[in-house]
Protein backbone atom coordinates (compact mmCIF):
# COMPACT_ATOMS: atom_id res chain seq x y z
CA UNK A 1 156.97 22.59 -21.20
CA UNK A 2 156.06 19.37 -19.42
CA UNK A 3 152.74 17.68 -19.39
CA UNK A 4 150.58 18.99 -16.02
CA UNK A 5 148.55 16.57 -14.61
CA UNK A 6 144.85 17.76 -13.86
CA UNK A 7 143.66 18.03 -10.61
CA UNK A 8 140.33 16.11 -9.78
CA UNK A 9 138.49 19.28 -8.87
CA UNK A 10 139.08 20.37 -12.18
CA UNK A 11 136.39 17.85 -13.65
CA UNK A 12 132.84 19.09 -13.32
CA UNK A 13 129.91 16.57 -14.27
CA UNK A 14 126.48 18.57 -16.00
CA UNK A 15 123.72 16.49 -17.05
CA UNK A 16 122.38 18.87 -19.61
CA UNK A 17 118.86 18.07 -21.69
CA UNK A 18 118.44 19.06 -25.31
CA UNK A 19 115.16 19.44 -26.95
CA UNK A 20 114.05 19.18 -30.34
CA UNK A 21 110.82 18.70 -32.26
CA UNK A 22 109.83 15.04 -32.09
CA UNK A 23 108.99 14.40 -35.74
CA UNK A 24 111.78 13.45 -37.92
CA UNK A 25 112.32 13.31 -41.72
CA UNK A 26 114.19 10.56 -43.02
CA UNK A 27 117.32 11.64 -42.67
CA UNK A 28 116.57 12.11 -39.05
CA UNK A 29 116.14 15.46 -38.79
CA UNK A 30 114.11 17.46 -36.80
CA UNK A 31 110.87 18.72 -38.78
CA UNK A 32 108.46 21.05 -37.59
CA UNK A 33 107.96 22.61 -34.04
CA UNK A 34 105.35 24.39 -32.19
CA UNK A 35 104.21 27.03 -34.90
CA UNK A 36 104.51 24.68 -37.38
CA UNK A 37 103.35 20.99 -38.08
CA UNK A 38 104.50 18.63 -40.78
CA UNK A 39 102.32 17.09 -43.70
CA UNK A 40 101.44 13.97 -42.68
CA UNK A 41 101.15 11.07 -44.74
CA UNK A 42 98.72 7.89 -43.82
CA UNK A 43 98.75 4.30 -44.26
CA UNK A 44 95.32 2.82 -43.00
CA UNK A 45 96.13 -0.57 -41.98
CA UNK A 46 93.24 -2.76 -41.53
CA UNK A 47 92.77 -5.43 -38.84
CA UNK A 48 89.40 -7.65 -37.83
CA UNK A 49 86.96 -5.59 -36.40
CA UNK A 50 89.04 -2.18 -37.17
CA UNK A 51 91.45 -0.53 -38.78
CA UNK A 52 94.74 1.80 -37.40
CA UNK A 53 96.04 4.89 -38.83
CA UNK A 54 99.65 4.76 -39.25
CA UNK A 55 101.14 8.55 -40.08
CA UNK A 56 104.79 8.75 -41.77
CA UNK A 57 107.03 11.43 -42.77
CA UNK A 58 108.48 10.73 -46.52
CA UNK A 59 108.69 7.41 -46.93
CA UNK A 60 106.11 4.18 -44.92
CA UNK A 61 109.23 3.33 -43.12
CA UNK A 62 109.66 7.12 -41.56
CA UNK A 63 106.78 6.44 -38.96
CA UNK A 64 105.69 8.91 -36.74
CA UNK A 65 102.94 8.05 -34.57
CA UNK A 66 100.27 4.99 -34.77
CA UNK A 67 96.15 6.14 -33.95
CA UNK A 68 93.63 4.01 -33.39
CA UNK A 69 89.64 4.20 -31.62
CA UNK A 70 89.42 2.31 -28.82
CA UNK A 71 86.62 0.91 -27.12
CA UNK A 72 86.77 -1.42 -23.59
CA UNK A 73 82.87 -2.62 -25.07
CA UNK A 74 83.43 -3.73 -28.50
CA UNK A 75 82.93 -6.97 -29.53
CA UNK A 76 85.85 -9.89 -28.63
CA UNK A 77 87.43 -10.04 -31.71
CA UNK A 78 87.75 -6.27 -32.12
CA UNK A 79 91.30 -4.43 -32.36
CA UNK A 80 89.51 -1.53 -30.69
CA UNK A 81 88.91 -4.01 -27.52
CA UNK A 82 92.46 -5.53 -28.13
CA UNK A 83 94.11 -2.08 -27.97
CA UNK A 84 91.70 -0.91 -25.31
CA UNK A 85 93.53 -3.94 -23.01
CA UNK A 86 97.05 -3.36 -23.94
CA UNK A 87 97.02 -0.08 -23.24
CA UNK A 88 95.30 -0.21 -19.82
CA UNK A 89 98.40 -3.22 -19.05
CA UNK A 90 100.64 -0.47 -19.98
CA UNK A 91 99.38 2.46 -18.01
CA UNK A 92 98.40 1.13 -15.19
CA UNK A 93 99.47 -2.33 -14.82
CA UNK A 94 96.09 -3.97 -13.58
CA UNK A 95 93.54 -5.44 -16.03
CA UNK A 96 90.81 -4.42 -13.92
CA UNK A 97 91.92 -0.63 -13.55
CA UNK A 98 89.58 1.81 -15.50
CA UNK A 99 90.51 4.95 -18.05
CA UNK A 100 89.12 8.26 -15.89
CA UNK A 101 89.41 11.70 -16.31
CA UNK A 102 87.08 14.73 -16.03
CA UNK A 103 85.49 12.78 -12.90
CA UNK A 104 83.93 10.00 -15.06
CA UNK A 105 85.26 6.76 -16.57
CA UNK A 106 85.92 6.77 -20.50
CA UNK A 107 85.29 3.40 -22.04
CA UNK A 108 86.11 4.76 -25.54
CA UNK A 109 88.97 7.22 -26.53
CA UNK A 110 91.61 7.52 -29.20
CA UNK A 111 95.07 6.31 -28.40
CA UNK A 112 97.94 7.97 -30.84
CA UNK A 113 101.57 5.96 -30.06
CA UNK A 114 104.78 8.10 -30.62
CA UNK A 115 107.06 5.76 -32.50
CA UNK A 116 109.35 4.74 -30.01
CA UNK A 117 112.76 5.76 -32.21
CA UNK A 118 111.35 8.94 -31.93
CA UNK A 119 110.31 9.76 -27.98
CA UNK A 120 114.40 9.65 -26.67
CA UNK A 121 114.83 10.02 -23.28
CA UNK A 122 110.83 11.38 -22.61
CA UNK A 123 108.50 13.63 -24.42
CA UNK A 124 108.52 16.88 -23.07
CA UNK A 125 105.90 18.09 -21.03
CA UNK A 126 104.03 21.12 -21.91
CA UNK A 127 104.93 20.49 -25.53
CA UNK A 128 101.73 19.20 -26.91
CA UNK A 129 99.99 20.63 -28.61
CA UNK A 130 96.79 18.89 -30.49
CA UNK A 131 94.42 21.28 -32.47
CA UNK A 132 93.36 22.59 -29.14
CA UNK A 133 94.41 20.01 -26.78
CA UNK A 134 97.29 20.55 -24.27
CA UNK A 135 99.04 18.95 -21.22
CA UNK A 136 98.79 20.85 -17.99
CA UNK A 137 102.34 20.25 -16.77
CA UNK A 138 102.40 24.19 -16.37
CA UNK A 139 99.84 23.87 -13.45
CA UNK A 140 99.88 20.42 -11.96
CA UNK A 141 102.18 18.14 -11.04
CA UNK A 142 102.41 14.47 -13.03
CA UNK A 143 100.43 11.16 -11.12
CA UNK A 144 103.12 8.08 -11.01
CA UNK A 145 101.42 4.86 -12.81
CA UNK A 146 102.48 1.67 -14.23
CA UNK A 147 104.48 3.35 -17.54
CA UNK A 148 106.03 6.93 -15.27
CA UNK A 149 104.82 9.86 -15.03
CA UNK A 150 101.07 10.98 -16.39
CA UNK A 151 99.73 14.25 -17.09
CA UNK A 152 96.19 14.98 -17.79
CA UNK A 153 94.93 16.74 -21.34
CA UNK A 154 92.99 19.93 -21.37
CA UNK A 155 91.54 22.01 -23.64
CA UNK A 156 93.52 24.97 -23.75
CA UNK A 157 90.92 28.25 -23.07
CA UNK A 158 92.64 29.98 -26.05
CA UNK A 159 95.32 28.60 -28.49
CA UNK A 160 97.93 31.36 -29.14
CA UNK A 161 99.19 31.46 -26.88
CA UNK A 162 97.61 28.12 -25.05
CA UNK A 163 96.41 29.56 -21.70
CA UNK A 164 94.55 27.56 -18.61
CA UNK A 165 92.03 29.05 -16.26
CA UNK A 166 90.25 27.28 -13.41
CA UNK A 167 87.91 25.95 -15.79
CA UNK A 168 90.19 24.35 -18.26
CA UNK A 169 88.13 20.68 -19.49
CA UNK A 170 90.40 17.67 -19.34
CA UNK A 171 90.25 15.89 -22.39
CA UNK A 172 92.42 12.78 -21.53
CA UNK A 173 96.18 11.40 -20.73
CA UNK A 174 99.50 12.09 -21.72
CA UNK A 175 102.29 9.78 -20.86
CA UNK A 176 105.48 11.52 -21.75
CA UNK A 177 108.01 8.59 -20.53
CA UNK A 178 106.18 5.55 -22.98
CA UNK A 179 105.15 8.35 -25.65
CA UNK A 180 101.10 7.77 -25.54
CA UNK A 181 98.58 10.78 -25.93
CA UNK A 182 95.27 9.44 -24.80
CA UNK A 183 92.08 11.66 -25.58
CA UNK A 184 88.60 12.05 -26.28
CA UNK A 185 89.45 13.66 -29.88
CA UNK A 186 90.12 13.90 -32.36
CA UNK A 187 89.01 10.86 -33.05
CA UNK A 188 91.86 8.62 -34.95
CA UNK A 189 90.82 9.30 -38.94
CA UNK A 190 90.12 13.41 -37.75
CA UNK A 191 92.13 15.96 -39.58
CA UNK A 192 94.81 17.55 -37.23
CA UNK A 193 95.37 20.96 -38.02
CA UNK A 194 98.10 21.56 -35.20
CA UNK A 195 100.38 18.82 -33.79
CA UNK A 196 103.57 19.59 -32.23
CA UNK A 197 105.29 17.39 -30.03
CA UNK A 198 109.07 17.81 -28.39
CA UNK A 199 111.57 14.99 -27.35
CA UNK A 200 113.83 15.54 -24.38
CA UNK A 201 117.00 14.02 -24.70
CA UNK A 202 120.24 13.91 -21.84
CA UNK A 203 123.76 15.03 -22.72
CA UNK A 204 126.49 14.24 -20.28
CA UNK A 205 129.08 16.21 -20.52
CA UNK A 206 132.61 16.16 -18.26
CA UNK A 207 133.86 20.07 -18.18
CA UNK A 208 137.89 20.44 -17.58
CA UNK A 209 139.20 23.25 -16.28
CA UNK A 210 142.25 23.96 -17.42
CA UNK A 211 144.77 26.48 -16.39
CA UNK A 212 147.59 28.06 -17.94
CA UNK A 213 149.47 30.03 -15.08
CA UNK A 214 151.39 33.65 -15.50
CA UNK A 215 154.60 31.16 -15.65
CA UNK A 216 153.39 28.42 -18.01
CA UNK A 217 153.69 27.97 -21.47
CA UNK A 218 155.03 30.78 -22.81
CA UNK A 219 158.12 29.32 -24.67
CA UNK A 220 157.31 27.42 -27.38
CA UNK A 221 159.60 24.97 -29.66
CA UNK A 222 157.88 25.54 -32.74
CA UNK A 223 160.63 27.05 -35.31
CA UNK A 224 158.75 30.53 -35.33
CA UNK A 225 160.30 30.73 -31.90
CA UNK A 226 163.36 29.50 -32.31
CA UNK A 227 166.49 28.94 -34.54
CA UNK A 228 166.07 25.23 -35.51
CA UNK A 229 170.14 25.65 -36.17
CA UNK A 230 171.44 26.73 -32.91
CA UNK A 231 168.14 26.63 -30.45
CA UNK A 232 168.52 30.20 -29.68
CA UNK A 233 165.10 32.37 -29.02
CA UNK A 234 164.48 34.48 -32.85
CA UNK A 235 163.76 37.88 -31.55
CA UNK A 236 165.84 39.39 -29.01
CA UNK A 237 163.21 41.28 -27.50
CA UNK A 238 161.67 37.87 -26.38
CA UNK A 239 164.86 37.04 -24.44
CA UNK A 240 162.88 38.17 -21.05
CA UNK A 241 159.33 39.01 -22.59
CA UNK A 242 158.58 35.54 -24.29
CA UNK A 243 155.20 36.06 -26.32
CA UNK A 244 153.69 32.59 -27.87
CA UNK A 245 149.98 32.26 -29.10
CA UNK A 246 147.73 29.28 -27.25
CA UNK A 247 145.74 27.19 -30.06
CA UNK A 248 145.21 23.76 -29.40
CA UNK A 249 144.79 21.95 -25.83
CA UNK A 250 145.82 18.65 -25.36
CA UNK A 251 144.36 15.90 -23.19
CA UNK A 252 146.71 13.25 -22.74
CA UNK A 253 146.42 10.25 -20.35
CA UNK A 254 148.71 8.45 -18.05
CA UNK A 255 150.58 6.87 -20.90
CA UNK A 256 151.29 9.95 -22.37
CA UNK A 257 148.63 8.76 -25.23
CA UNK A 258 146.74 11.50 -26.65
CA UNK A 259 142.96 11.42 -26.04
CA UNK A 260 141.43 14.76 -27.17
CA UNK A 261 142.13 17.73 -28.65
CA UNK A 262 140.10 21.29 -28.12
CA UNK A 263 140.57 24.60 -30.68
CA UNK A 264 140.32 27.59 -29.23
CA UNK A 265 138.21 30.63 -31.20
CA UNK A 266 140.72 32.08 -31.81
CA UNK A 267 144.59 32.17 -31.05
CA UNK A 268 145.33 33.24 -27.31
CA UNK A 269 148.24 35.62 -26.70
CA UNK A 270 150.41 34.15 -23.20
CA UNK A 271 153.03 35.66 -21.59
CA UNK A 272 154.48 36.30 -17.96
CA UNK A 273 151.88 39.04 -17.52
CA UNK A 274 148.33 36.92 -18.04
CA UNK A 275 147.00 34.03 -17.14
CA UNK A 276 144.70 31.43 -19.36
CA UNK A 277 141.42 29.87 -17.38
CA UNK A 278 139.94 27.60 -20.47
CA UNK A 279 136.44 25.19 -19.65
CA UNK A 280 136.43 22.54 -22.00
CA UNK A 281 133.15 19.88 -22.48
CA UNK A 282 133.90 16.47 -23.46
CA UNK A 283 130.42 14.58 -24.75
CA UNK A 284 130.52 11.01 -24.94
């Protein structure tokens, strides 16, 4: 049987998301997820006029996420004014914007970084979850700043399940596409009891359709077919009922090079009586 070229309408493009817990061990694996939140480790890191948290999975290399207290009126020198500046460049772009939320402006807060091998494409929104601290992605839609999309913090009414009501507190910002959580608490040294965090992450994927007609492929050349002596079809019954078992699909390109291969589950019986209609995803 002859190569058959696919038709264009054949491809279909999906740009799929997978999500998986944010932290990751060090062999890159997901670790913990919304029930569940992974022993932290700590390396406090001291710098003039403060110190920064630095929390790690396994080994100091395996970071996770960086806290520190900031504070817009500390003294010059202080890493909590330093940080306060930096991150006000990053989420909004303007060194004379201001940190609000709740109706008031928040000169001091605690800023925790995602590591930024860990964020992928975005954080997820509606993920966090921070002792009792939550996005509200489920209610409101996200304000466009400097660093994407922002969505405010709350404090969840009741933690399982999280739940909002008209009264829910706002605690802060969340920044899914730069990976900053940016709250009132807990403070940067607090213990966390409950910090889950997903990553969003695109997968491309091409579908093929491919087609094996009633009249297609159902002779085969492979020697349980026929006679590798004289050519002739093995079982006479098969003389005008041909019966041959689809494994393996081939992609091949205009060369007649081989690209890809896809298994099937299982092997498919074809004959002049059924038809094949196979979707296979290529990932790159």
């Amino acid at each position: 049987m002859p190569l058959i070229r696919i038709a264009p309408a054949d491809f279909v493009f999906s740009n799929d998301s997978i999500s998986t817990s944010c932290w990751r061990d060090a062999n890159g694996n997901p670790v913990g997820d919304t029930s569940t939140t992974p022993t932290f480790l700590n390396q406090t890191i001291t710098y003039p006029g403060g110190d920064i948290r630095n929390s790690y999975l396994g080994n100091i290399a395996n970071s996770q996420f960086t806290s520190v207290n900031v504070d817009k009126n500390a003294v010059d020198n202080s890493i909590f004014r330093q940080v306060y500046g930096a991150i006000r460049n990053i989420v909004y772009g303007d060194k004379n914007a201001i940190f609000e939320w709740g109706g008031s402006e928040k000169p001091s807060f605690t800023v925790r970084s995602i590591s930024k091998n860990l964020i992928g494409s975005s954080l997820l929104p509606g993920s966090l979850r921070l002792n009792n601290l939550t996005d509200d992605s489920n209610i409101n839609p996200p304000t466009i700043l400097n660093c994407g999309r922002v969505y405010k913090i709350v404090e969840a009414s009741s933690t399982t399940p999280f739940s909002f009501g008209r009264g829910t507190v706002e605690r802060g910002l969340f920044c899914p596409d730069v990976g900053l959580i940016i709250s009132e608490g807990p403070a940067a040294f607090s213990p966390i009891t409950n910090f889950s965090l997903r990553t969003l992450n695109p997968t491309p994927t091409n579908h093929v359709f491919i087609r094996a007609r009633n009249n297609q492929y159902n002779y085969s050349t492979n020697p349980s077919f026929i006679s590798g002596s004289s050519g002739k079809i093995i079982h006479q019954s098969w003389h005008n009922d041909p019966q041959t078992y689809i494994t393996t699909v081939g992609l091949y390109n205009d060369n007649n090079e081989l690209m890809a291969t896809a298994k099937l589950p299982r092997p498919y019986n074809k004959n002049f009586n059924n038809e094949l209609l196979m979707q296979i995803g290529l990932n790159f």
